[in-house]
C-alpha atoms as a PDB file:
ATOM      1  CA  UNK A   1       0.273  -9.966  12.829  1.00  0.00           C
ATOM      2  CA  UNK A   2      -3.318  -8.714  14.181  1.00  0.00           C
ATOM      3  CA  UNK A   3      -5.234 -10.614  16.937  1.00  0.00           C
ATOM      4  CA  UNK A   4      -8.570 -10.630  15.796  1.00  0.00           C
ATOM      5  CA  UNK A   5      -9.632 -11.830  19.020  1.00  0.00           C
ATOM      6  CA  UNK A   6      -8.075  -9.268  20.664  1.00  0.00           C
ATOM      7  CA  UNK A   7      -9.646  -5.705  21.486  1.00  0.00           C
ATOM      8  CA  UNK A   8      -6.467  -3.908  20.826  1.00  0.00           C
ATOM      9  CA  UNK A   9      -4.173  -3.613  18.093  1.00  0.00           C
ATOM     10  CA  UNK A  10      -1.209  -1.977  17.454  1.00  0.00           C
ATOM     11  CA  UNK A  11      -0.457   1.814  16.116  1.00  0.00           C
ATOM     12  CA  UNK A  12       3.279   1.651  15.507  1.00  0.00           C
ATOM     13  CA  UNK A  13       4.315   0.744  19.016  1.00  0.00           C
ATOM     14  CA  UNK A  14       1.572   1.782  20.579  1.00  0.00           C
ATOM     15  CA  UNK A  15      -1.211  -0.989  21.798  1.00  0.00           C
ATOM     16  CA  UNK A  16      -5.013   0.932  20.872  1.00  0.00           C
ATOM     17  CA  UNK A  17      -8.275   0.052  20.754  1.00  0.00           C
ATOM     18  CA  UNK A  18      -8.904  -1.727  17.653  1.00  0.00           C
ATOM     19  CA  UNK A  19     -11.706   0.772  16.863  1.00  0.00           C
ATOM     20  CA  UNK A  20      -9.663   3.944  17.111  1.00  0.00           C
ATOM     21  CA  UNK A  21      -7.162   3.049  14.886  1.00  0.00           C
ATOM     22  CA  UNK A  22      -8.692   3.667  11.575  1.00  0.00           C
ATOM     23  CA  UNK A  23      -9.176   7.355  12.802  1.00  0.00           C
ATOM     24  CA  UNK A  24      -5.830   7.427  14.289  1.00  0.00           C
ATOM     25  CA  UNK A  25      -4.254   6.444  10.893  1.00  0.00           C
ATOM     26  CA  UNK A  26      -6.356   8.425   9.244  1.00  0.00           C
ATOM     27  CA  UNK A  27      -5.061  11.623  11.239  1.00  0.00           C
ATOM     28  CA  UNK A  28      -1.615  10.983  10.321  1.00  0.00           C
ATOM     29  CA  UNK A  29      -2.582  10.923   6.623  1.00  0.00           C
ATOM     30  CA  UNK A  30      -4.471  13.823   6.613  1.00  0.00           C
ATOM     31  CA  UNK A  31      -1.606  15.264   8.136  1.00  0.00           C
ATOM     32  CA  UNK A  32       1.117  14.482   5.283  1.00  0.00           C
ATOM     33  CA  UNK A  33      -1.398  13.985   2.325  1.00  0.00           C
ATOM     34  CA  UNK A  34      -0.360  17.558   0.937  1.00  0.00           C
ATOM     35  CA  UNK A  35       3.428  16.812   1.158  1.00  0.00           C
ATOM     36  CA  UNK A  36       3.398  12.709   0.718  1.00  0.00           C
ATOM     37  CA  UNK A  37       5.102  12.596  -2.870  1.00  0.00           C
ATOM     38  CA  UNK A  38       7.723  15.222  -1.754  1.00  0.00           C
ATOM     39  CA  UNK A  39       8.518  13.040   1.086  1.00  0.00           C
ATOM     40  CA  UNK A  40       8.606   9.971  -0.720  1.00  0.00           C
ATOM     41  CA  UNK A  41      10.831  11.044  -3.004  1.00  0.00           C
ATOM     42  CA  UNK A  42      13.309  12.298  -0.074  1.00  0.00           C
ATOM     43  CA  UNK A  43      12.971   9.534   2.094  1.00  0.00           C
ATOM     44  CA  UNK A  44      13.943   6.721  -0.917  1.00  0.00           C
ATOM     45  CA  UNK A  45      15.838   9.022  -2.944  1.00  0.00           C
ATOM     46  CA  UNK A  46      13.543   8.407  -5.769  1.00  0.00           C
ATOM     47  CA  UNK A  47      13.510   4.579  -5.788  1.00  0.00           C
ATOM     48  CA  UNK A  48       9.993   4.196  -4.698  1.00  0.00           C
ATOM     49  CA  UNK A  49       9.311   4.742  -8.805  1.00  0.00           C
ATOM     50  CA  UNK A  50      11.299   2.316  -9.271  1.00  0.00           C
ATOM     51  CA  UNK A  51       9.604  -0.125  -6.931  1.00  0.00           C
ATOM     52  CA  UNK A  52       6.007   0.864  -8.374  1.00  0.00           C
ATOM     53  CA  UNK A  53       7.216   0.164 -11.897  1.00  0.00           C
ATOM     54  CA  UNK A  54       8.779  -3.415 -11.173  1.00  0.00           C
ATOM     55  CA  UNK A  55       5.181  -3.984  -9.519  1.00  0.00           C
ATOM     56  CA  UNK A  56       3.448  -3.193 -12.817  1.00  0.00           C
ATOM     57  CA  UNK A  57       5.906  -5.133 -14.687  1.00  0.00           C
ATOM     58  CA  UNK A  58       5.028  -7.549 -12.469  1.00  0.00           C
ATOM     59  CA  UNK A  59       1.469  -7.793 -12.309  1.00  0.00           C
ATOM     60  CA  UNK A  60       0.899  -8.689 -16.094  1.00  0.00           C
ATOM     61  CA  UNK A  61      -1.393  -6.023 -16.751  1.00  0.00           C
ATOM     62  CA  UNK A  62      -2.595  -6.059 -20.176  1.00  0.00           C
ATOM     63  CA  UNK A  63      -4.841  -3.482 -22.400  1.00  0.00           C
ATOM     64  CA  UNK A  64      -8.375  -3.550 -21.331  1.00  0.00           C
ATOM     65  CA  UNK A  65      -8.276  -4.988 -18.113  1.00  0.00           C
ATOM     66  CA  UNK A  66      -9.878  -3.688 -15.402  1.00  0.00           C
ATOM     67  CA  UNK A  67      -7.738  -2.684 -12.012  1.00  0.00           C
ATOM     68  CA  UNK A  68      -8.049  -1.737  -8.569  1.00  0.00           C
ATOM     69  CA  UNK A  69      -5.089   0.134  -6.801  1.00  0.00           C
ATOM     70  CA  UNK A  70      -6.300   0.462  -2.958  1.00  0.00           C
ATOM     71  CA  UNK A  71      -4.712   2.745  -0.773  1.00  0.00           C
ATOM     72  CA  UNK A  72      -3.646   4.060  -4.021  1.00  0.00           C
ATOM     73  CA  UNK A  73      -3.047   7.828  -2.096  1.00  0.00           C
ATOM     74  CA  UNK A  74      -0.909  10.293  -4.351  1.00  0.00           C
ATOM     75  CA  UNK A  75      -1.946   7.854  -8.093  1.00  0.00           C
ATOM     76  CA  UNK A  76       1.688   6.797  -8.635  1.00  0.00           C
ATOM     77  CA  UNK A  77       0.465   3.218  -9.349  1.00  0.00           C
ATOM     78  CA  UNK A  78      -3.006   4.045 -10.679  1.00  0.00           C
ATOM     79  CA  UNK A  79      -1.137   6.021 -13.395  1.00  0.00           C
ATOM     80  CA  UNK A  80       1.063   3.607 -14.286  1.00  0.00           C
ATOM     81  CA  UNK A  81      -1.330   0.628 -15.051  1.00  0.00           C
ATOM     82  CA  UNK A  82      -3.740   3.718 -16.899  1.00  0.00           C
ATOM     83  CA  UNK A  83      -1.134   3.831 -19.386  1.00  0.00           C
ATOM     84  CA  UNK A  84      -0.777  -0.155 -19.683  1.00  0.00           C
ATOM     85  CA  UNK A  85      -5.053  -0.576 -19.794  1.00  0.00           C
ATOM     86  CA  UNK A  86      -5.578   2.183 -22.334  1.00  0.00           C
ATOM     87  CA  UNK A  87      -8.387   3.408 -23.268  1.00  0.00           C
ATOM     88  CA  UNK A  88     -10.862   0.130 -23.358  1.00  0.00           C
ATOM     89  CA  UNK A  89      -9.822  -1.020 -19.582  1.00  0.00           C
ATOM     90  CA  UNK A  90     -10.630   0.805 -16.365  1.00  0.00           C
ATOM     91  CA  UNK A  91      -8.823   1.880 -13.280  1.00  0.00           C
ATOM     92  CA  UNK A  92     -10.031   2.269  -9.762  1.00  0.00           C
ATOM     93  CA  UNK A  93      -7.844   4.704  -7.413  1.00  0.00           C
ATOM     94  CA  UNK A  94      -9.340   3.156  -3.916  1.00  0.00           C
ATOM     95  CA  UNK A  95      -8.292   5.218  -0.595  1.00  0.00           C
ATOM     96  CA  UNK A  96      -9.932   5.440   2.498  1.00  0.00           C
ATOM     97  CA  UNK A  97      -8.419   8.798   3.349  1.00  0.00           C
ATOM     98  CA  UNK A  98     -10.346  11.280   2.077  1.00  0.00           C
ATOM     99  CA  UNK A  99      -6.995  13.992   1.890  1.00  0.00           C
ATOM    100  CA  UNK A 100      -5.092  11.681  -0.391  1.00  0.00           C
ATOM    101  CA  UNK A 101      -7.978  11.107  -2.659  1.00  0.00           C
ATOM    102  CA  UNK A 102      -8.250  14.752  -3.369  1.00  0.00           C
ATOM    103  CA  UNK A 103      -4.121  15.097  -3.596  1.00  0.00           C
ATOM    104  CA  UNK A 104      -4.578  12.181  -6.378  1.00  0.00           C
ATOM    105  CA  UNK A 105      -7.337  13.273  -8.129  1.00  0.00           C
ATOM    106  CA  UNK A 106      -5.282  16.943  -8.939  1.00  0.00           C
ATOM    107  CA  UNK A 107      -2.092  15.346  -9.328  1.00  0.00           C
ATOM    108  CA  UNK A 108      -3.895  12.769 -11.980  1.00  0.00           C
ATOM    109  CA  UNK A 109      -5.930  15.179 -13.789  1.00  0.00           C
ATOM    110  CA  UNK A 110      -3.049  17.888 -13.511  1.00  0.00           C
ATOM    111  CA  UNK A 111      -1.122  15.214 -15.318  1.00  0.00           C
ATOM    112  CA  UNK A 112      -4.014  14.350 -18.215  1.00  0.00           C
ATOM    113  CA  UNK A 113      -4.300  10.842 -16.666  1.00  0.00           C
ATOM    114  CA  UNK A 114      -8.543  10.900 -17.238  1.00  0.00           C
ATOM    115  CA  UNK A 115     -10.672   8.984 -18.691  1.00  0.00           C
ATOM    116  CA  UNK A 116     -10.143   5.638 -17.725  1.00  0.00           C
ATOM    117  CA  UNK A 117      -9.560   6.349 -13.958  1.00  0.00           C
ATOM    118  CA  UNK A 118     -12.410   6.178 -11.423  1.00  0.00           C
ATOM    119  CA  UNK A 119     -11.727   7.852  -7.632  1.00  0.00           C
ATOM    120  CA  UNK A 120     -13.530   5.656  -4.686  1.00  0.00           C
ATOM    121  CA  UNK A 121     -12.934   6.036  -0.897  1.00  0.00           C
ATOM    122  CA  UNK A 122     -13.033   2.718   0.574  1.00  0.00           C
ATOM    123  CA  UNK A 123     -11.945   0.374   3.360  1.00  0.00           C
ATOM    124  CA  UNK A 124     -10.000  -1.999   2.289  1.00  0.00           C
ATOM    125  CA  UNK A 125     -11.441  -4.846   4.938  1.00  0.00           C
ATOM    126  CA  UNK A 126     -14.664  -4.226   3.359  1.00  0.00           C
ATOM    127  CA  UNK A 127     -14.292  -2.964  -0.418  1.00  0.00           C
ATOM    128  CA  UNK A 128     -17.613  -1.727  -2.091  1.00  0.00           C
ATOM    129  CA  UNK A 129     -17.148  -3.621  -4.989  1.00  0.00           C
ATOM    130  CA  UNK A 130     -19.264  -7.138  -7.160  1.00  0.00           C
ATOM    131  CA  UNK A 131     -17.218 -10.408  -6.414  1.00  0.00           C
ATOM    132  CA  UNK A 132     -15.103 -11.570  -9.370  1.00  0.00           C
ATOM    133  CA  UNK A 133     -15.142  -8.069 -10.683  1.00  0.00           C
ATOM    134  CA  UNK A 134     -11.311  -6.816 -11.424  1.00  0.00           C
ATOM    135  CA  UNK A 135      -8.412  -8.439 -13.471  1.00  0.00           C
ATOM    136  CA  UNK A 136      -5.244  -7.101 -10.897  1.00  0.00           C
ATOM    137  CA  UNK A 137      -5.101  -6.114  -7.699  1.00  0.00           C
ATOM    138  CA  UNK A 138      -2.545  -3.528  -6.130  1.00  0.00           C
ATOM    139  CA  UNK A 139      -1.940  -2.394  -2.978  1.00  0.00           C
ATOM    140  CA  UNK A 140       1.282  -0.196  -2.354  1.00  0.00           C
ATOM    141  CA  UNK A 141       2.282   0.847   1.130  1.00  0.00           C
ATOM    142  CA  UNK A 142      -0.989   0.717   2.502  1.00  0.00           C
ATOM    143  CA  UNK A 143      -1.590  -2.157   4.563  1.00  0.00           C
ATOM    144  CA  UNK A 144       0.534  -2.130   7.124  1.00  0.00           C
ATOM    145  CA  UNK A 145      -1.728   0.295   7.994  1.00  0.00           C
ATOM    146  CA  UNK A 146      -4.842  -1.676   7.783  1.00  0.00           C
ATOM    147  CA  UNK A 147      -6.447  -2.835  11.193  1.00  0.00           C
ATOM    148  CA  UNK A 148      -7.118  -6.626  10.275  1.00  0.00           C
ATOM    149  CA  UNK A 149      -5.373  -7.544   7.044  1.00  0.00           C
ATOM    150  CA  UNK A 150      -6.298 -11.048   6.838  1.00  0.00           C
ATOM    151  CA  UNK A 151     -10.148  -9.255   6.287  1.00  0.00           C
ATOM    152  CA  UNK A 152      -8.515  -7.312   3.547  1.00  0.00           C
ATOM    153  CA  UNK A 153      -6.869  -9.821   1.956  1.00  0.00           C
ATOM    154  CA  UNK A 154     -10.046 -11.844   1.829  1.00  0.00           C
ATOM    155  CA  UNK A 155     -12.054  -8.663   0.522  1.00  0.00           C
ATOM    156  CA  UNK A 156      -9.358  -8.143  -2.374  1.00  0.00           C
ATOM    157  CA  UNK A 157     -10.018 -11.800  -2.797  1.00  0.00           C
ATOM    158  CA  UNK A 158     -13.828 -12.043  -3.061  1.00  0.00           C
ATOM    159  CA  UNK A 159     -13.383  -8.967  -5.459  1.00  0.00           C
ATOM    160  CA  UNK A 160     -10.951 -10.553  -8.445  1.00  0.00           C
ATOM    161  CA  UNK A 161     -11.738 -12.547 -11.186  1.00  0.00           C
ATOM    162  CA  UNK A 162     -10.573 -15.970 -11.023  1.00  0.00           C
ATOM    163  CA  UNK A 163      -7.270 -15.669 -12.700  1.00  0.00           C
ATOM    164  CA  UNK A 164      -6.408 -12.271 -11.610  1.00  0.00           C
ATOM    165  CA  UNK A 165      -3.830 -11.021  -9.545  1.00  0.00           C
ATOM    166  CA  UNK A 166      -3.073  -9.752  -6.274  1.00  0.00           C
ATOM    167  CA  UNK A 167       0.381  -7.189  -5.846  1.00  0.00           C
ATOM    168  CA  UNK A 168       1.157  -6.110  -2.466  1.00  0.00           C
ATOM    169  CA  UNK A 169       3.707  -3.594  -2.332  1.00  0.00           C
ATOM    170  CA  UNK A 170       5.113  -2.716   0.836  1.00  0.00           C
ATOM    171  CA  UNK A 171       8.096  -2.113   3.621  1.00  0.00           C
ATOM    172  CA  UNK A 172       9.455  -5.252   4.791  1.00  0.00           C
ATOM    173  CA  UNK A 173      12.310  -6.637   6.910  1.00  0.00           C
ATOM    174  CA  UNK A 174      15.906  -6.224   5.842  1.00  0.00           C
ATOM    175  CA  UNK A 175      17.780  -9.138   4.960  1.00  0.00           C
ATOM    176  CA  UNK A 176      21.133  -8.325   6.090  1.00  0.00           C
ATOM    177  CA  UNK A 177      22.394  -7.268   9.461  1.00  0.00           C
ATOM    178  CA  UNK A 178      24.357  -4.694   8.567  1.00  0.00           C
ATOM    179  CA  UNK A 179      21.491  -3.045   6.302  1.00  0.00           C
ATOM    180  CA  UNK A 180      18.544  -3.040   9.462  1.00  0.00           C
ATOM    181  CA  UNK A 181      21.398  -1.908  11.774  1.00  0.00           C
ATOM    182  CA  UNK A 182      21.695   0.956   8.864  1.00  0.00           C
ATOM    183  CA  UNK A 183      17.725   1.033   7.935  1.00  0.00           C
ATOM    184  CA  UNK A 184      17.125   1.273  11.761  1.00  0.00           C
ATOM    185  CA  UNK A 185      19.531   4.307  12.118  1.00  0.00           C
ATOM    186  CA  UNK A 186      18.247   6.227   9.036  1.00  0.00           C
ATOM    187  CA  UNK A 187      14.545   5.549  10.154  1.00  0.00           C
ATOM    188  CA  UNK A 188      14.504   6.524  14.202  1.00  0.00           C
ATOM    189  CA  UNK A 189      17.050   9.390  13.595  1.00  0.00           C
ATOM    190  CA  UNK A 190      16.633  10.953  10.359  1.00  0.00           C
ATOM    191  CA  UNK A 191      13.561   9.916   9.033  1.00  0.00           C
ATOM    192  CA  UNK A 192      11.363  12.147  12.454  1.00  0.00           C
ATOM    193  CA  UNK A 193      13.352  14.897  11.465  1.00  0.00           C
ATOM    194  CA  UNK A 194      13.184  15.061   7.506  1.00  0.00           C
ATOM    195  CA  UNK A 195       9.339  14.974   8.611  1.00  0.00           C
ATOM    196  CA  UNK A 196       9.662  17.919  11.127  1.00  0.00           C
ATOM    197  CA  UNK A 197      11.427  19.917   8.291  1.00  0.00           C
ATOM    198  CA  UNK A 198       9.721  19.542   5.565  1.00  0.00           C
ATOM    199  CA  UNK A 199       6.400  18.114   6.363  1.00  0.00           C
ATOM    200  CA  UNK A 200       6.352  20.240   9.710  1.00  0.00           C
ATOM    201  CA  UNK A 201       5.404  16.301  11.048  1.00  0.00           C
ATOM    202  CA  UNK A 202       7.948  14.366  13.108  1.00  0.00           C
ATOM    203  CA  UNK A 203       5.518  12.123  15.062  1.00  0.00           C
ATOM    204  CA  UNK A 204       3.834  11.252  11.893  1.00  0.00           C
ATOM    205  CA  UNK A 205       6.906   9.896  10.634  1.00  0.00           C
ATOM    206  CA  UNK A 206       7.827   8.156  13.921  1.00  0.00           C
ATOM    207  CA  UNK A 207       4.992   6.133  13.191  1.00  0.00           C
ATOM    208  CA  UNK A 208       5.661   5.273  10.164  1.00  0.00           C
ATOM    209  CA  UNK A 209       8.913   4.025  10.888  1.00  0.00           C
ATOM    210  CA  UNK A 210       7.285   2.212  13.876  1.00  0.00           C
ATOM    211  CA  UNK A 211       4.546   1.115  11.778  1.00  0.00           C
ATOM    212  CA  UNK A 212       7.387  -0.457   9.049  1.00  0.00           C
ATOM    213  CA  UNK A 213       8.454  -2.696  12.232  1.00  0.00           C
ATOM    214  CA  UNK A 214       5.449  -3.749  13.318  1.00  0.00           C
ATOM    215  CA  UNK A 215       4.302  -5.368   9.741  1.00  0.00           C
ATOM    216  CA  UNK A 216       4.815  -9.161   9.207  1.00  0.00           C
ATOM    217  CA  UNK A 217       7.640 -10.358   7.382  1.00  0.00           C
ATOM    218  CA  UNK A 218       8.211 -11.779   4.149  1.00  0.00           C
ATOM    219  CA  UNK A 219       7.474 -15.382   4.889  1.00  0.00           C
ATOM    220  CA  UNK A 220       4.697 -14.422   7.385  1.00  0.00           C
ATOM    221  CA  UNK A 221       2.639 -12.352   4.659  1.00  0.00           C
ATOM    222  CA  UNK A 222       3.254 -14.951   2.304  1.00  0.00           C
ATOM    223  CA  UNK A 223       1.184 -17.064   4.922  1.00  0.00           C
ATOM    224  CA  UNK A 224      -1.060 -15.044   5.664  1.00  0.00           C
ATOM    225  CA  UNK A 225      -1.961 -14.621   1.666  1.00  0.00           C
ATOM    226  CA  UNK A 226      -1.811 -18.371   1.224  1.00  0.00           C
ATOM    227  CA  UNK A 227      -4.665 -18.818   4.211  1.00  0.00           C
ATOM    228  CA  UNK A 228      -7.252 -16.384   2.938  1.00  0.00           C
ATOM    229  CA  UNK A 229      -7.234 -18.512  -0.605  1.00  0.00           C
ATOM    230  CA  UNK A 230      -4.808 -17.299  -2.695  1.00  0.00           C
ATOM    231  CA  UNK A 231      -2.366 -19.821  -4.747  1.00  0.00           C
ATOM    232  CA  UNK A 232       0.957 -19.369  -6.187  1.00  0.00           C
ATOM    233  CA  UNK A 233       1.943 -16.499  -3.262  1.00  0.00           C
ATOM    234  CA  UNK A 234       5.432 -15.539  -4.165  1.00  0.00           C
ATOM    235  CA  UNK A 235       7.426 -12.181  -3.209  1.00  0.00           C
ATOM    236  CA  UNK A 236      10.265 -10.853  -4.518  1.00  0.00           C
ATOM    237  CA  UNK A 237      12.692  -8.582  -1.924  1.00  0.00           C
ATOM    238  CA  UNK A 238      13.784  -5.461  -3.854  1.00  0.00           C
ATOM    239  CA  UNK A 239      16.553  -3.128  -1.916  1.00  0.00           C
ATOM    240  CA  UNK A 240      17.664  -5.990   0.013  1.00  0.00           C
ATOM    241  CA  UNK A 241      14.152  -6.626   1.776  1.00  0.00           C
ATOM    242  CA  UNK A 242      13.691  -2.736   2.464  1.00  0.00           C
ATOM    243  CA  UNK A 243      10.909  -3.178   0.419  1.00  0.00           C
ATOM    244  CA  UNK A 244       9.076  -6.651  -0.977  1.00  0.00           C
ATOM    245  CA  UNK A 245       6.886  -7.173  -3.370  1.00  0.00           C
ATOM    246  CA  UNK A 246       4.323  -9.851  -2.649  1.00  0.00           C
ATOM    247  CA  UNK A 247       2.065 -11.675  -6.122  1.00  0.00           C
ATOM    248  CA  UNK A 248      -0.740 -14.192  -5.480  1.00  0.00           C
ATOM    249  CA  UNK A 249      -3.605 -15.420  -8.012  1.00  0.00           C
ATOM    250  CA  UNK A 250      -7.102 -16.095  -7.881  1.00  0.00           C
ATOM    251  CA  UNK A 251      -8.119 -19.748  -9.587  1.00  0.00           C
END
């Protein structure tokens, strides 16, 4: 968990200044952006669609409402709740990295998903939105790589409509020993070199391995959701606690 009194933070395991992380982030992004889907579908052999769906299913997403995916990078998620909205609700495809905005607006309008989808770059500790403005909330795999995430939380907050719904989609912590003795192995050895190979990118993946360890746990997020104002925080672990997907509402 962030300091915020502190003037450092960490990037993976490195300690920065809390002011050169966003561009150091924002370097490793612009450095995958062009091969991200390709290497998502490697490094989870094809699960991660799996995860993104049980997050819609999740989020109760009905036609007509009006969503925000931040850090929504490549569209997976923004496509999936276009389809569930339809034509009469809206949804906002929020990045801050200006690469993986353009690599989802092509995939998306490659794919005929128009219409009802809006692009915006945006920080997530300080979205450019009204208060009480959207019905759900995602966030998938983005904020473990956001600076202060108790700010963001509150922003995603401030922006929902009493009654709406948070979904927080993102690498957690194992929940057996045997699978983070296995997880660990896969992501320090393999997971560099899969990026060196096909992404020409090792040290971006190093940090995002590093990254994955450096993000609160279940029950801390949970916390940390709770404190910022949000009620009914639950998460569900999905791959054994690989991955978890964190739901809290606005009242």
């Amino acid at each position: 968990m962030t300091d915020s009194t502190s003037a450092t933070t960490h990037f993976g395991y490195r300690q920065v200044a809390k002011e050169d992380k966003v561009s150091l982030v924002a370097d490793v992004f612009h450095s995958v952006a062009d091969k991200y889907d390709v290497m998502n579908d490697l490094m989870s052999f094809g699960v991660h669609r799996v995860w993104k769906l049980f997050a819609r299913e999740c989020s109760g997403v009905k036609s007509g409402d009006r969503v925000l995916d931040i850090a929504g990078g490549t569209g997976d998620i923004t496509a999936l709740m276009s389809k569930r909205v339809g034509p009469k609700g809206q949804v906002v495809l929020a990045d801050i990295n200006g690469s993986m905005l353009k690599v989802g607006k092509a995939k998306l309008r490659d794919r005929g998903v128009v219409g009802n989808v809006e692009f915006v770059q945006a920080n997530a500790e300080a979205l450019p939105f009204p208060d009480n403005h959207f019905d759900v909330i995602t966030i998938g795999f983005g904020l473990r790589n956001v600076t202060e995430k108790s700010n963001a939380l509150a922003s995603m907050l401030r922006v929902l409509k009493p009654g709406g719904r948070l979904l927080v989609l993102e690498f957690s912590k194992p929940q057996f020993d045997w699978l983070n003795k296995v997880y660990d192995a896969y992501s320090f050895k393999l997971l560099p070199k899969m990026g060196e190979l096909v992404a020409n990118d090792s040290e971006s993946y190093q940090y995002l391995a590093e990254s994955i360890r450096m993000h609160p746990d279940q029950q801390t997020l949970a916390q940390m959701m709770r404190d910022v104002g949000f009620d009914e925080v639950s998460y569900f672990n999905l791959s054994g606690g690989i991955v978890a997907l964190h739901r809290g509402f606005k009242f």
